[in-house]
PDB file of N, CA and C in Angstrom:
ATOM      1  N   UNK A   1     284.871 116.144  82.536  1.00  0.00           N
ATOM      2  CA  UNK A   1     285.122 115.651  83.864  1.00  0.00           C
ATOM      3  C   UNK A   1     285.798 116.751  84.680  1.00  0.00           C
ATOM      4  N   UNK A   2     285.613 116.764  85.861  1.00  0.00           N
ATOM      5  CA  UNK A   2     285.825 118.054  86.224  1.00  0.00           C
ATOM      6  C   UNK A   2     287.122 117.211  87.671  1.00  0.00           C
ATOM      7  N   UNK A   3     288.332 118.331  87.280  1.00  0.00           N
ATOM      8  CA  UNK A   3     289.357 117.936  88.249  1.00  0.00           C
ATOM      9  C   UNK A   3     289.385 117.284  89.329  1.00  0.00           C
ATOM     10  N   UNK A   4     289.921 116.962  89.985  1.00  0.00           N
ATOM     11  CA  UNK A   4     290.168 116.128  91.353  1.00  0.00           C
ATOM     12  C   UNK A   4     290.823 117.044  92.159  1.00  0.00           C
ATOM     13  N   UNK A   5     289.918 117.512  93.307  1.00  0.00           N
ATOM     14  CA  UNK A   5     290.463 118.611  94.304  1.00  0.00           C
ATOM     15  C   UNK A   5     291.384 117.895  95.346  1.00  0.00           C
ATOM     16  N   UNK A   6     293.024 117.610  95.480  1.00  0.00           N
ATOM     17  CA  UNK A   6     293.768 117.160  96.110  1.00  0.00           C
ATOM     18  C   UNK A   6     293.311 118.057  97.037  1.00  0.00           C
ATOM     19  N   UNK A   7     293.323 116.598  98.456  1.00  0.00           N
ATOM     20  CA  UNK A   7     293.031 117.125 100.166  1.00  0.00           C
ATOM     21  C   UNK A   7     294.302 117.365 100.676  1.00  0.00           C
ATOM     22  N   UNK A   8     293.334 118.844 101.227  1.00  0.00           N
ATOM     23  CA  UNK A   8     294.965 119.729 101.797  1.00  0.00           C
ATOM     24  C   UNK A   8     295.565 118.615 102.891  1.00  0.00           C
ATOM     25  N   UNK A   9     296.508 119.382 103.818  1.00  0.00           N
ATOM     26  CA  UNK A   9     296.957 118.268 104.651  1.00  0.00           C
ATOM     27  C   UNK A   9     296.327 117.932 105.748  1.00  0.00           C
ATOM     28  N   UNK A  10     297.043 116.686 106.140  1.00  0.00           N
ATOM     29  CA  UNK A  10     296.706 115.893 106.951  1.00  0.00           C
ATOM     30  C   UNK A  10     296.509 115.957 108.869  1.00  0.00           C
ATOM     31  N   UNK A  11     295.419 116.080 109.129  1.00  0.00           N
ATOM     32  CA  UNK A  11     295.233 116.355 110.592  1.00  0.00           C
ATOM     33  C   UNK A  11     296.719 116.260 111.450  1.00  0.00           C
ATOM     34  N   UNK A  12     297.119 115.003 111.163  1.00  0.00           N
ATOM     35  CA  UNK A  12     298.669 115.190 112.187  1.00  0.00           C
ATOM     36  C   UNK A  12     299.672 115.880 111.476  1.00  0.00           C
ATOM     37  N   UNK A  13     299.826 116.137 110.030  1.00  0.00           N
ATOM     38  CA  UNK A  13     300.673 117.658 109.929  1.00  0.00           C
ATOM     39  C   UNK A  13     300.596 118.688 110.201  1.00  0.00           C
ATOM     40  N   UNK A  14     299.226 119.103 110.243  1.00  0.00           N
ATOM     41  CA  UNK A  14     298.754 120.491 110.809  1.00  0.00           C
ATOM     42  C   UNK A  14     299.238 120.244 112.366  1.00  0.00           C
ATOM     43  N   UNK A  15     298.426 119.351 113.185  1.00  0.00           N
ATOM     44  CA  UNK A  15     298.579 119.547 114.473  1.00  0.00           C
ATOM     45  C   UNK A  15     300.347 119.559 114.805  1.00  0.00           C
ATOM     46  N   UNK A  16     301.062 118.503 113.992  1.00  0.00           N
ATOM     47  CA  UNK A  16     302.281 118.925 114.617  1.00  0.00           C
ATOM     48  C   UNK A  16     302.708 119.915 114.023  1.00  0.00           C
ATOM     49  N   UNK A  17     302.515 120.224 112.944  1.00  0.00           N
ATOM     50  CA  UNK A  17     303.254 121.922 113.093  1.00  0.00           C
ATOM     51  C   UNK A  17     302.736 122.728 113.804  1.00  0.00           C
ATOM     52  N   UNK A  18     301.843 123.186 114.196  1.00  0.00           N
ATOM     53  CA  UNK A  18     301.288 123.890 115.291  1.00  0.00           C
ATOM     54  C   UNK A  18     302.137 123.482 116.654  1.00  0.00           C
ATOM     55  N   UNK A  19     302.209 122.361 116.882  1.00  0.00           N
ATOM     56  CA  UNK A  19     302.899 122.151 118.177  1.00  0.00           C
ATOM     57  C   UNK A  19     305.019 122.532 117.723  1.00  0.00           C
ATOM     58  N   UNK A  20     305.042 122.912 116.796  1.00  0.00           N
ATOM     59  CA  UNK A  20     306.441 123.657 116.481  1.00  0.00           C
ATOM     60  C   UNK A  20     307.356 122.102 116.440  1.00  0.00           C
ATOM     61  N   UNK A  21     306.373 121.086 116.042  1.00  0.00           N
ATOM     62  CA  UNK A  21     307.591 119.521 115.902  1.00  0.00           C
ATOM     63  C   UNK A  21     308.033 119.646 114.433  1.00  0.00           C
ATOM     64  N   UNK A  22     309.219 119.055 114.056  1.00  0.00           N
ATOM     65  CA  UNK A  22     309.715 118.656 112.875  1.00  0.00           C
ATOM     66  C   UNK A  22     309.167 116.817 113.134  1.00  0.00           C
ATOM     67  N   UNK A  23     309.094 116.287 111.779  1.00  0.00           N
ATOM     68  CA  UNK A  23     308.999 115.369 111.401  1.00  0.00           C
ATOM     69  C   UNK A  23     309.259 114.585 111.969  1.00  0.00           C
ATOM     70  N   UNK A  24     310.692 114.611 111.917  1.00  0.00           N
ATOM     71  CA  UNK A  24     312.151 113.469 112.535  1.00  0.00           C
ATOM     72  C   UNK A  24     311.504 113.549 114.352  1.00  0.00           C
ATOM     73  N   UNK A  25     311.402 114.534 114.790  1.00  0.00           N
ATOM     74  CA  UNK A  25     310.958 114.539 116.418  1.00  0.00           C
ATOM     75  C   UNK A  25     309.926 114.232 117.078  1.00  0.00           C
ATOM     76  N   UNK A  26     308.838 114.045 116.118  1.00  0.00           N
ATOM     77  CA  UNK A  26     307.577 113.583 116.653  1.00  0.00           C
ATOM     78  C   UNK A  26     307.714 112.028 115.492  1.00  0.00           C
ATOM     79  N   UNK A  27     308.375 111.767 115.038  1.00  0.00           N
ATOM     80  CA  UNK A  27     308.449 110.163 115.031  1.00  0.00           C
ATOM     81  C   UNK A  27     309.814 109.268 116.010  1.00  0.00           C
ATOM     82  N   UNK A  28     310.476 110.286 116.384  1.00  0.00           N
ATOM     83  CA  UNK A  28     311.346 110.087 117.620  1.00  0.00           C
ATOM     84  C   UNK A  28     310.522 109.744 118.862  1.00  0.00           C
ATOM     85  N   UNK A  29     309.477 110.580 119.212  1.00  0.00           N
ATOM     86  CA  UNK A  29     308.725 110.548 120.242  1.00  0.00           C
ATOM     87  C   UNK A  29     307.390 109.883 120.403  1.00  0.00           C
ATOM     88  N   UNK A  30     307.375 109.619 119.316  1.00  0.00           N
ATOM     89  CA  UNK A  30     306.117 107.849 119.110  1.00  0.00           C
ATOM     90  C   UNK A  30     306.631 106.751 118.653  1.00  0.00           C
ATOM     91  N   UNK A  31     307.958 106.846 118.428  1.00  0.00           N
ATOM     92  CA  UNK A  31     308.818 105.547 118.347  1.00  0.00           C
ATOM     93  C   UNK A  31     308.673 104.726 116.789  1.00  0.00           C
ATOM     94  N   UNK A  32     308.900 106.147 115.728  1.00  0.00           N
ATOM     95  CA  UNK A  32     308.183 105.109 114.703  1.00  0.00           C
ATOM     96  C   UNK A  32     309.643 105.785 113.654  1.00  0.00           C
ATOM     97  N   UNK A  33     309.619 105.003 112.649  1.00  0.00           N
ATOM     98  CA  UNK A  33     310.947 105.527 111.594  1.00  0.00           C
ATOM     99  C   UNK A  33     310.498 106.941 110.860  1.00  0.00           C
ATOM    100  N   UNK A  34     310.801 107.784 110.677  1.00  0.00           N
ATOM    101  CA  UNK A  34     310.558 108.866 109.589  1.00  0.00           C
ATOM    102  C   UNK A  34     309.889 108.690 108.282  1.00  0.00           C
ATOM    103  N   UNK A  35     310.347 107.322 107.493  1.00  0.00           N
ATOM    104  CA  UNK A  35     309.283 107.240 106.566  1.00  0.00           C
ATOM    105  C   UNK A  35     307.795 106.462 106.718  1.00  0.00           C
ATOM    106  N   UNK A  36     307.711 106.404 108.370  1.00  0.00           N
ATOM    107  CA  UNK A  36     306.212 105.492 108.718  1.00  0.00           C
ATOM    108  C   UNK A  36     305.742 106.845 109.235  1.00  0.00           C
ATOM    109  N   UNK A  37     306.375 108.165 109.471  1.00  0.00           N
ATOM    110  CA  UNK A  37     305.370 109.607 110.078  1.00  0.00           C
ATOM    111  C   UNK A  37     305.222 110.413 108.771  1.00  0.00           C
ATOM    112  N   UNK A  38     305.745 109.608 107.560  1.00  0.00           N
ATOM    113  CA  UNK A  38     305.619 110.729 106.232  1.00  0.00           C
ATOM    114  C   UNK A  38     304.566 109.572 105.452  1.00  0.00           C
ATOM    115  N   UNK A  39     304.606 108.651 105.715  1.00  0.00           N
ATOM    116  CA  UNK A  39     303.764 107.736 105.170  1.00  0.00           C
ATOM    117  C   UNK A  39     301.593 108.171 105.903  1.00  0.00           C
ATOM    118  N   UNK A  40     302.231 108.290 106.627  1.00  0.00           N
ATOM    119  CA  UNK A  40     301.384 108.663 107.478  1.00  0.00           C
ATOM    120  C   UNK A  40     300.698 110.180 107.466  1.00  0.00           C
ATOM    121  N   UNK A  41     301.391 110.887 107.375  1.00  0.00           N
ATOM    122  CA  UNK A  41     301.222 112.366 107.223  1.00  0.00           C
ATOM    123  C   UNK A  41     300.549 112.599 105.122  1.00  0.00           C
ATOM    124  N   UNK A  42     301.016 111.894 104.670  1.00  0.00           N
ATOM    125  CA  UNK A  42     300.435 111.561 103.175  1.00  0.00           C
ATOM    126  C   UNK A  42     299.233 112.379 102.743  1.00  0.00           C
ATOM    127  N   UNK A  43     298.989 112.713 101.867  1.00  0.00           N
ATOM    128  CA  UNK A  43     297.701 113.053 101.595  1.00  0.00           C
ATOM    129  C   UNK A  43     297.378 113.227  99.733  1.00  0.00           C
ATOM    130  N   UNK A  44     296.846 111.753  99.595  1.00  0.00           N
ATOM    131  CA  UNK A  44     296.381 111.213 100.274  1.00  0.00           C
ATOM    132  C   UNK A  44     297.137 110.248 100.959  1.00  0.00           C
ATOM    133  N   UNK A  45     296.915 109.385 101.876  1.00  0.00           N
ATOM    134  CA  UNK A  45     297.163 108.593 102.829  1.00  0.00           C
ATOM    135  C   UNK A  45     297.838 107.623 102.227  1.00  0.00           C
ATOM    136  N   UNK A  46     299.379 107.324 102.783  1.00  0.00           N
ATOM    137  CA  UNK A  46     299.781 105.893 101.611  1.00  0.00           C
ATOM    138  C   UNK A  46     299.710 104.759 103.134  1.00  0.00           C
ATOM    139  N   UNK A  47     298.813 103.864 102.665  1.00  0.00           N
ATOM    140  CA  UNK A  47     299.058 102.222 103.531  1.00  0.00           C
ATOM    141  C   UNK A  47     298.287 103.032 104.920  1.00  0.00           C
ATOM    142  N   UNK A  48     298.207 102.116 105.923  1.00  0.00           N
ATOM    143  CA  UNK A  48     297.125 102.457 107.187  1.00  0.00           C
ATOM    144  C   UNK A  48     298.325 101.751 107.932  1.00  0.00           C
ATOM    145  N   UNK A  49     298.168 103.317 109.160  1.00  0.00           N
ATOM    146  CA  UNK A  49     299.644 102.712 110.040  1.00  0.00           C
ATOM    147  C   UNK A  49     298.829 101.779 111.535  1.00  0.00           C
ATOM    148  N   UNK A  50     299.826 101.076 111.868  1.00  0.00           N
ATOM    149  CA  UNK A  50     299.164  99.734 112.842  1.00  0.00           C
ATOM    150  C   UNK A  50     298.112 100.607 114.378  1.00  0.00           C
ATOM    151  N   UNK A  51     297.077 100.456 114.535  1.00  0.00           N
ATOM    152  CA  UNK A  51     296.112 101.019 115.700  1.00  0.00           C
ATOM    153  C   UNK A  51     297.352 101.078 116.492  1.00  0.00           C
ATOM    154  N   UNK A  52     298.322 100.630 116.957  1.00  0.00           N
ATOM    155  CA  UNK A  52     299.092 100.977 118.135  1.00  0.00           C
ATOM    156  C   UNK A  52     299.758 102.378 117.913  1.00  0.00           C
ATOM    157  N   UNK A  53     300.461 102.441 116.403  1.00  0.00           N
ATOM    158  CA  UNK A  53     300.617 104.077 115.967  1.00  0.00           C
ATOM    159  C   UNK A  53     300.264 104.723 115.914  1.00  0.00           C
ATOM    160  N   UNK A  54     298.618 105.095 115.557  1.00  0.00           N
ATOM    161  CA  UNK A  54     297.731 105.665 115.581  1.00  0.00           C
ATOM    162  C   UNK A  54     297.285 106.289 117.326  1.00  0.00           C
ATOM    163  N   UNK A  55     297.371 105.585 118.178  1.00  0.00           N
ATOM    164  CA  UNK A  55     297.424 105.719 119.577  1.00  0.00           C
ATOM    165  C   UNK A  55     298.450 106.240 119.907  1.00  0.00           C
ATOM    166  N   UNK A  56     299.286 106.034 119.815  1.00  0.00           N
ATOM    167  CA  UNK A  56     300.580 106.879 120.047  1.00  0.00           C
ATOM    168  C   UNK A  56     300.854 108.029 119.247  1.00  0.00           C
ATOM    169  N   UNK A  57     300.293 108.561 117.769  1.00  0.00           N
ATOM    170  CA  UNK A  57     300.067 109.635 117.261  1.00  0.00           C
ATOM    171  C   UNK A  57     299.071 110.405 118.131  1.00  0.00           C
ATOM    172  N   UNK A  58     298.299 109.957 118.132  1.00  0.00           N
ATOM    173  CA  UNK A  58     296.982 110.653 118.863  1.00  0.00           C
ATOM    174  C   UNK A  58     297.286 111.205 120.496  1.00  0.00           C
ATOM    175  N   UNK A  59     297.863 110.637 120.946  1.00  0.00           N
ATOM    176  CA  UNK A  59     298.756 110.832 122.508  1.00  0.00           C
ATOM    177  C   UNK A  59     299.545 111.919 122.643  1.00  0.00           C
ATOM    178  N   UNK A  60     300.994 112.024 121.579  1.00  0.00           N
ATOM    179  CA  UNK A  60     302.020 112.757 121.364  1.00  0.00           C
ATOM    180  C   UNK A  60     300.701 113.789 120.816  1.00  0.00           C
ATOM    181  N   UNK A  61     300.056 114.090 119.875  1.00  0.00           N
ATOM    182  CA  UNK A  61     299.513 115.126 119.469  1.00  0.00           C
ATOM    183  C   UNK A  61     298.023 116.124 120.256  1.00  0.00           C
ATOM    184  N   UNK A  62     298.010 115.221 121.027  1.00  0.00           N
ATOM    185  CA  UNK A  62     296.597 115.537 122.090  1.00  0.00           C
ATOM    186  C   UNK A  62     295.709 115.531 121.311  1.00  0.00           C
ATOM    187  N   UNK A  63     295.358 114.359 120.151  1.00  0.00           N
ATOM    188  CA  UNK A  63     294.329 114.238 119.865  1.00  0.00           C
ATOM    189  C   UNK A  63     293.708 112.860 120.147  1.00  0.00           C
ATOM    190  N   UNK A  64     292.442 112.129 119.453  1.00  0.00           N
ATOM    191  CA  UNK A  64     291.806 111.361 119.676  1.00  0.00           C
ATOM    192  C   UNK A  64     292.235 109.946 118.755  1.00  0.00           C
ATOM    193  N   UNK A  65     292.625 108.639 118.804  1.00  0.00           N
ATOM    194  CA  UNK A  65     292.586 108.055 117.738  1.00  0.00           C
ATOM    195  C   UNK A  65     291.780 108.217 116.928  1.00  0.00           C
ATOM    196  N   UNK A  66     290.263 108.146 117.145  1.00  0.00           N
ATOM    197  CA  UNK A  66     289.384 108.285 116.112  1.00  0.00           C
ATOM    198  C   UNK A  66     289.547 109.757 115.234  1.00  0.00           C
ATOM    199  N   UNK A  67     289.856 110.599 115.778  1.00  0.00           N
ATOM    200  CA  UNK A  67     290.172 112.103 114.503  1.00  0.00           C
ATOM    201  C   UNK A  67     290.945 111.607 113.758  1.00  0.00           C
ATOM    202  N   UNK A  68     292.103 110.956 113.863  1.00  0.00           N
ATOM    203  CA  UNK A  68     293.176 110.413 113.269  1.00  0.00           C
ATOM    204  C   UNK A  68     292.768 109.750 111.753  1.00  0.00           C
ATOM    205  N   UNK A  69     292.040 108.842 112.802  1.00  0.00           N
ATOM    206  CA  UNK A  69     291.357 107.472 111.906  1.00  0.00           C
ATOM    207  C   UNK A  69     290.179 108.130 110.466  1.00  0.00           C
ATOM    208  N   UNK A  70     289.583 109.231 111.527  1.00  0.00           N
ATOM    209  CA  UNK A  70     288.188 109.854 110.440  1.00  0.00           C
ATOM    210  C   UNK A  70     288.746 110.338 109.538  1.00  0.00           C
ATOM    211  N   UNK A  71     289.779 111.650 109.870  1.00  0.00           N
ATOM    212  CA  UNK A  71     290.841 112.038 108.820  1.00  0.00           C
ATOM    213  C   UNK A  71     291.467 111.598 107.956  1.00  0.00           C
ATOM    214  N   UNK A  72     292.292 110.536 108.051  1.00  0.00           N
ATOM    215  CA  UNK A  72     292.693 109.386 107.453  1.00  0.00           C
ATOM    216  C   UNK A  72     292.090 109.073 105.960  1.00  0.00           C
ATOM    217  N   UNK A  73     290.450 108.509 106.383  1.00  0.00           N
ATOM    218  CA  UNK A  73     289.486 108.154 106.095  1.00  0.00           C
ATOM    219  C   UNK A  73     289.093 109.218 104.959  1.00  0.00           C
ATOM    220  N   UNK A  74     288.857 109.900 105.273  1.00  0.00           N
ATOM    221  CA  UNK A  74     288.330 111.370 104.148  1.00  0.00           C
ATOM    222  C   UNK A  74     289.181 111.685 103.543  1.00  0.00           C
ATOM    223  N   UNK A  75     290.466 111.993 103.759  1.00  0.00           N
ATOM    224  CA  UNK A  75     291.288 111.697 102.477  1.00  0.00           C
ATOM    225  C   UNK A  75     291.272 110.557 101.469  1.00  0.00           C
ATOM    226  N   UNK A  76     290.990 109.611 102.305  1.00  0.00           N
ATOM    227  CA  UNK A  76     291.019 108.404 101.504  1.00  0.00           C
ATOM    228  C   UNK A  76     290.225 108.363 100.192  1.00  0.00           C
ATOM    229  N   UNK A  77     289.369 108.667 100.852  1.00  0.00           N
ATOM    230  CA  UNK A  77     287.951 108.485  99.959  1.00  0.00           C
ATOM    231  C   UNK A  77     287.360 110.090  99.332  1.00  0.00           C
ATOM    232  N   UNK A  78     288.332 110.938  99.026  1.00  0.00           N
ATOM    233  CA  UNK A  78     288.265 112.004  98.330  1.00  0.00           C
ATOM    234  C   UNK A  78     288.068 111.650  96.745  1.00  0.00           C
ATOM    235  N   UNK A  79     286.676 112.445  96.425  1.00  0.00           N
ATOM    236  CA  UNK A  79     286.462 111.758  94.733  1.00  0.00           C
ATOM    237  C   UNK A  79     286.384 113.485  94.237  1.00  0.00           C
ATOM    238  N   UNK A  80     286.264 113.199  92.937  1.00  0.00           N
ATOM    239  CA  UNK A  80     285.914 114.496  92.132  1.00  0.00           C
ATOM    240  C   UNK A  80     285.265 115.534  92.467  1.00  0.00           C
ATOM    241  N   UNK A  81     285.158 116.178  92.420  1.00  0.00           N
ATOM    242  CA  UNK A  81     283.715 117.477  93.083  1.00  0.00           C
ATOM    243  C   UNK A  81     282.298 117.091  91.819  1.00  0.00           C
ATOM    244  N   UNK A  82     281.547 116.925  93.038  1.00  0.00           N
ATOM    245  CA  UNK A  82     280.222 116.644  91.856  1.00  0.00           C
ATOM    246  C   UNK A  82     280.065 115.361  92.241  1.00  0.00           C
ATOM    247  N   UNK A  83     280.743 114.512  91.915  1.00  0.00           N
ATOM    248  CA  UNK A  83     280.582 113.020  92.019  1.00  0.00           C
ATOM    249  C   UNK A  83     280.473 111.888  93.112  1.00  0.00           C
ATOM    250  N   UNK A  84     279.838 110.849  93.177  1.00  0.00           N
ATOM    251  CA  UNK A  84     279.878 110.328  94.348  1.00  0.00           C
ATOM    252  C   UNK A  84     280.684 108.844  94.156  1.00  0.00           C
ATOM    253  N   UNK A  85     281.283 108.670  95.541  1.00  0.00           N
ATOM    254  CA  UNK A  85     282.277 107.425  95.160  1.00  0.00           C
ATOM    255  C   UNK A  85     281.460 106.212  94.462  1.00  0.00           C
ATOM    256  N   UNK A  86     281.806 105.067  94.029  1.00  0.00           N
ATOM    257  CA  UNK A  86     281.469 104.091  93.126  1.00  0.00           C
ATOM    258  C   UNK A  86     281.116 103.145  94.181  1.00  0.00           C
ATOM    259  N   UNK A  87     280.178 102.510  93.965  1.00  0.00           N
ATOM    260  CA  UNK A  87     279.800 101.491  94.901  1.00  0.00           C
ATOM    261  C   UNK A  87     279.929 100.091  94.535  1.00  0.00           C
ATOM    262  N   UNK A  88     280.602  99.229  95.151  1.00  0.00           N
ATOM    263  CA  UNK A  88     280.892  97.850  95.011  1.00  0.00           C
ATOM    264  C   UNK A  88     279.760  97.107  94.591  1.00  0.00           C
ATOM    265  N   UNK A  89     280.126  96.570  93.536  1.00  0.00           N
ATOM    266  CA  UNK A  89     278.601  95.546  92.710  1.00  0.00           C
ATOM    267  C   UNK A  89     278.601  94.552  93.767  1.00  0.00           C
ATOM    268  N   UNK A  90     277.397  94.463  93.824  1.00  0.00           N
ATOM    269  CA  UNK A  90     276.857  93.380  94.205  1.00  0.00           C
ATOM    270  C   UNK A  90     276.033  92.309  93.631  1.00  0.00           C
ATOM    271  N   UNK A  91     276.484  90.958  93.994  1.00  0.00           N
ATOM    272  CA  UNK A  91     275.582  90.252  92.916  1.00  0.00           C
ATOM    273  C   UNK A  91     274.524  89.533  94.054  1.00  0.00           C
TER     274      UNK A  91
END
């Protein structure tokens, strides 16, 4: 079985470090606690923060909700190299 390539980081860590924010200041400035912008910043992703956070991430960072959301998303669903995710049986 061949390793599990952990996804580098997360679209809103990159973008806020680029914009020169610490943690604590860009969850100051979307109004959210420090462990809901590290929860968030995760990778992979722990829990899905409420569409209103996500809008207000996306705002403070000049990006789009949906990059947020796609990003999010592809971490999420990061599988092995080689392999394709498992698909829900259906009966």
């Amino acid at each position: 079985m061949t390793p599990r390539t952990p996804p580098g980081p997360s679209l809103i860590a990159t973008r806020r470090r680029a914009l020169g924010l610490s943690q604590r200041a860009l969850a100051a400035a979307v109004g959210v606690g420090l462990a809901t912008l590290k929860r968030a910043e995760a990778s992979p992703p722990l829990g899905r923060p409420y569409p209103a956070t996500i809008a207000r991430l996306a705002a403070e960072l000049g990006l789009s909700p949906e990059a947020i959301e796609g990003d999010r998303l592809l971490r999420t669903t990061t599988t092995p190299k080689g392999r394709k995710p498992a698909s829900k049986a259906t009966k």
